[in-house]
N, C-alpha and C. Protein backbone atom coordinates (compact mmCIF):
# COMPACT_ATOMS: atom_id res chain seq x y z
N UNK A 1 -14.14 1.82 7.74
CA UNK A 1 -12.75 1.69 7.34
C UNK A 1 -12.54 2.44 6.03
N UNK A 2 -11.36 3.19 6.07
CA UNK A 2 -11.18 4.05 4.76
C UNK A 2 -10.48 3.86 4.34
N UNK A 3 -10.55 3.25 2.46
CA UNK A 3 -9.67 3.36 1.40
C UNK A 3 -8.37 3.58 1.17
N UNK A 4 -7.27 3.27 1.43
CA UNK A 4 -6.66 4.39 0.85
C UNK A 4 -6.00 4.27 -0.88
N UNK A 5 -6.47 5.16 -1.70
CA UNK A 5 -5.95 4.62 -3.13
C UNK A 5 -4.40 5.64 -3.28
N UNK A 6 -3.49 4.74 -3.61
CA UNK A 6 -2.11 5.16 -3.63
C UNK A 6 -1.90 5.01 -5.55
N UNK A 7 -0.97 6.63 -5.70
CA UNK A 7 -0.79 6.74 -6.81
C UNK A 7 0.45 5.73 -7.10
N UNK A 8 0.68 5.26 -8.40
CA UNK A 8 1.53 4.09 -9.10
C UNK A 8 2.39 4.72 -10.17
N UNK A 9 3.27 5.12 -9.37
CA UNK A 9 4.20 5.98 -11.00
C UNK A 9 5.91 4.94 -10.97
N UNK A 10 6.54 5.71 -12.01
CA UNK A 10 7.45 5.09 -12.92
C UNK A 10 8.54 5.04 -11.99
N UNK A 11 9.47 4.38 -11.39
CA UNK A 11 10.20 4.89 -10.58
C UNK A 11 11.91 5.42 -11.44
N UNK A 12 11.28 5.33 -13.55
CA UNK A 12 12.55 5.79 -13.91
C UNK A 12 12.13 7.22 -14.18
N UNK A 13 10.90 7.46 -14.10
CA UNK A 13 10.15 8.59 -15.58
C UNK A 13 9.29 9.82 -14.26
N UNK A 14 8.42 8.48 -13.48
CA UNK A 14 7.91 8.85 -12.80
C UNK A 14 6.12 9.87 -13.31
N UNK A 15 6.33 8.73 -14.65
CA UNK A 15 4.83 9.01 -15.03
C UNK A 15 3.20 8.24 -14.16
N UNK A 16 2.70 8.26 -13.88
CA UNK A 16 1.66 8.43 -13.21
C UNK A 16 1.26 7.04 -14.11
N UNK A 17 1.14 5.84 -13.03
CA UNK A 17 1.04 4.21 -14.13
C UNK A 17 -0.47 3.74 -13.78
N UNK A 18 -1.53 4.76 -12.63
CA UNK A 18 -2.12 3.96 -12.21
C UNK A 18 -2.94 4.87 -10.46
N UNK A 19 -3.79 3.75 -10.18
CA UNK A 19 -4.09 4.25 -8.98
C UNK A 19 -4.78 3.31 -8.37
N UNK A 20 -4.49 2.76 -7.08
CA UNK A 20 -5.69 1.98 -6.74
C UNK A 20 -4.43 1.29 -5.28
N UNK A 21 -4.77 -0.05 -5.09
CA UNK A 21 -4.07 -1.06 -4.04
C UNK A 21 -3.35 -2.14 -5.12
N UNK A 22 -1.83 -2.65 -3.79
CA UNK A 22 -1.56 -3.35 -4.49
C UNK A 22 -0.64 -4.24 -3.65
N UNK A 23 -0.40 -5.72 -3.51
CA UNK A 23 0.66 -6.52 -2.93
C UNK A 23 1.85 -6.29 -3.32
N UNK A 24 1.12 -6.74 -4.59
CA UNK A 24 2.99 -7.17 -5.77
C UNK A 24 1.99 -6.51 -7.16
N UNK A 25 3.44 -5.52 -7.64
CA UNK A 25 2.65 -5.69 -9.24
C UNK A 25 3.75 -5.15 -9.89
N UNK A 26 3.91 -5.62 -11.04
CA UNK A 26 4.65 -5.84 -12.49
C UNK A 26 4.33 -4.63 -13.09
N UNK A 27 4.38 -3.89 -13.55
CA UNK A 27 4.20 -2.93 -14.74
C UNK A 27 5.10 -2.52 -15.33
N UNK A 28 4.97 -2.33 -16.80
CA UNK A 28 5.96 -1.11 -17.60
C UNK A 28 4.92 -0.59 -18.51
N UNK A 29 6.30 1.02 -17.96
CA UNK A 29 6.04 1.96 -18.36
C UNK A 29 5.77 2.15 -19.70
N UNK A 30 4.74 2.96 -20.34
CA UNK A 30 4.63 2.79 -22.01
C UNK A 30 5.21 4.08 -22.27
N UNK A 31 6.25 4.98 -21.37
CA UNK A 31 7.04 6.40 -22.31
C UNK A 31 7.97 6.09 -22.19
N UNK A 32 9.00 5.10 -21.00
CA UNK A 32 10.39 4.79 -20.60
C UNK A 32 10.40 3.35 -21.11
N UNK A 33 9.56 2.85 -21.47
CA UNK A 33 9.73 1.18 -21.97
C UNK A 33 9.85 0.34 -20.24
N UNK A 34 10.28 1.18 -19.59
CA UNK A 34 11.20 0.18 -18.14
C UNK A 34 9.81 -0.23 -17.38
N UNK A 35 10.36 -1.60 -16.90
CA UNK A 35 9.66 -2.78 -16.06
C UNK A 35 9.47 -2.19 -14.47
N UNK A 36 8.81 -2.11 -14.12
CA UNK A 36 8.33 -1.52 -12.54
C UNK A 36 7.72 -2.53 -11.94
N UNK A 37 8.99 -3.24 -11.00
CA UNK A 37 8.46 -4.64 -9.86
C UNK A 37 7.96 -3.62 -8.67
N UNK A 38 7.04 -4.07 -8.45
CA UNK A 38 6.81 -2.96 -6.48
C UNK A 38 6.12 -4.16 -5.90
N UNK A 39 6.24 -3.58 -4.77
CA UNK A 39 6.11 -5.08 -3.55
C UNK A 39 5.16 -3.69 -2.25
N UNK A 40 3.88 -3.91 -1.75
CA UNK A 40 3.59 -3.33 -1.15
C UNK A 40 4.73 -3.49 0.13
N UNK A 41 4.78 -2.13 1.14
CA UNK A 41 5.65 -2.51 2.79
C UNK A 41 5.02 -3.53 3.36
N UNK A 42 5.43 -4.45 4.14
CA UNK A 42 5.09 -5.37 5.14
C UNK A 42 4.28 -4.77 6.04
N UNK A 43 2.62 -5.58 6.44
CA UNK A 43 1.96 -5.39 7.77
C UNK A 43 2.29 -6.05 8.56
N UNK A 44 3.58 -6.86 8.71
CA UNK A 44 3.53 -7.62 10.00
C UNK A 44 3.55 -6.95 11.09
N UNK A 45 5.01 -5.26 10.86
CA UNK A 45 5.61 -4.88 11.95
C UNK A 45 3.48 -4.03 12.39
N UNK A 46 2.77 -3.84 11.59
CA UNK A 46 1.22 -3.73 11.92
C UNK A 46 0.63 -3.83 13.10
N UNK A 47 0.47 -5.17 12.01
CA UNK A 47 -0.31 -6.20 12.72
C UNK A 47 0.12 -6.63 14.18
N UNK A 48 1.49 -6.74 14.35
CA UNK A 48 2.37 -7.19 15.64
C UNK A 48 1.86 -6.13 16.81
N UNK A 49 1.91 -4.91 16.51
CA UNK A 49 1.34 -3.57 17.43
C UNK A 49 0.06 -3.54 17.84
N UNK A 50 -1.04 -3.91 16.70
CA UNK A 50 -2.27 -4.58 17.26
C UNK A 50 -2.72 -5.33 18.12
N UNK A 51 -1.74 -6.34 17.87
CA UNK A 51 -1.96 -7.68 18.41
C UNK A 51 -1.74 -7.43 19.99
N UNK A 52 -0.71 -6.86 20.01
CA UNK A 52 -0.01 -6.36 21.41
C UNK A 52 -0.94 -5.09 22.25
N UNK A 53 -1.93 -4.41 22.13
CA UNK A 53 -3.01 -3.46 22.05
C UNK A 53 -4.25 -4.03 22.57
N UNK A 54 -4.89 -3.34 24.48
CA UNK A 54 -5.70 -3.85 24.94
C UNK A 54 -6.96 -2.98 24.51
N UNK A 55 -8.14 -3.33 24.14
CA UNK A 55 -9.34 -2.14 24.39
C UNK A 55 -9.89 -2.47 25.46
N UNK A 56 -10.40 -1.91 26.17
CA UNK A 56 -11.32 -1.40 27.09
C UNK A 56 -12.23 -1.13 26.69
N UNK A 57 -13.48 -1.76 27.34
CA UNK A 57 -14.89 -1.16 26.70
C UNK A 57 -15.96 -0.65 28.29
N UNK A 58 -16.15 0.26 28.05
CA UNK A 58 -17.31 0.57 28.92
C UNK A 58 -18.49 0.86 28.93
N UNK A 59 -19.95 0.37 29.61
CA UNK A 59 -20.87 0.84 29.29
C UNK A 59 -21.40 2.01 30.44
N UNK A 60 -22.64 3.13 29.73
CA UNK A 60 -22.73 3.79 30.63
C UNK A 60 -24.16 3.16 31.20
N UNK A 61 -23.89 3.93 32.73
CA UNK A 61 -25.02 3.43 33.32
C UNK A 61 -26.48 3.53 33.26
C-alpha cells in the first residue's frame, strides 16, 4: 500500500504549511497570520464502492 503525502498550503497566501496526512487540522499561517481549518474529503462515497466490489480468485492448476 502506498503513501500518499499531500502538500498543506495557505488557502489565503498559499505558502507551503507542511506535508504529510491529515483528518482535521487547524493551522496558521506564520506570513498571512490567517487560521487554516481543513477537513480531509470523505471515504465513505470509498469505502461504499468497495464494499459493493466482488474478487474472484483463481488458482492455477
Amino acid at each position: 500500500m502506498e503513501v500518499r503525502v499531500q502538500e498543506i498550503r495557505c488557502s489565503r497566501c498559499n505558502r507551503l504549511l507542511g506535508k504529510g496526512q491529515y483528518v482535521r487540522i487547524e493551522i496558521k499561517c506564520p506570513r498571512c497570520k490567517f487560521f487554516n481549518n481543513l477537513s480531509a474529503p470523505s471515504t465513505l462515497s470509498a469505502k461504499s464502492a468497495h464494499k459493493g466490489a466482488h474478487h474472484v480468485h483463481t488458482t492455477q492448476p
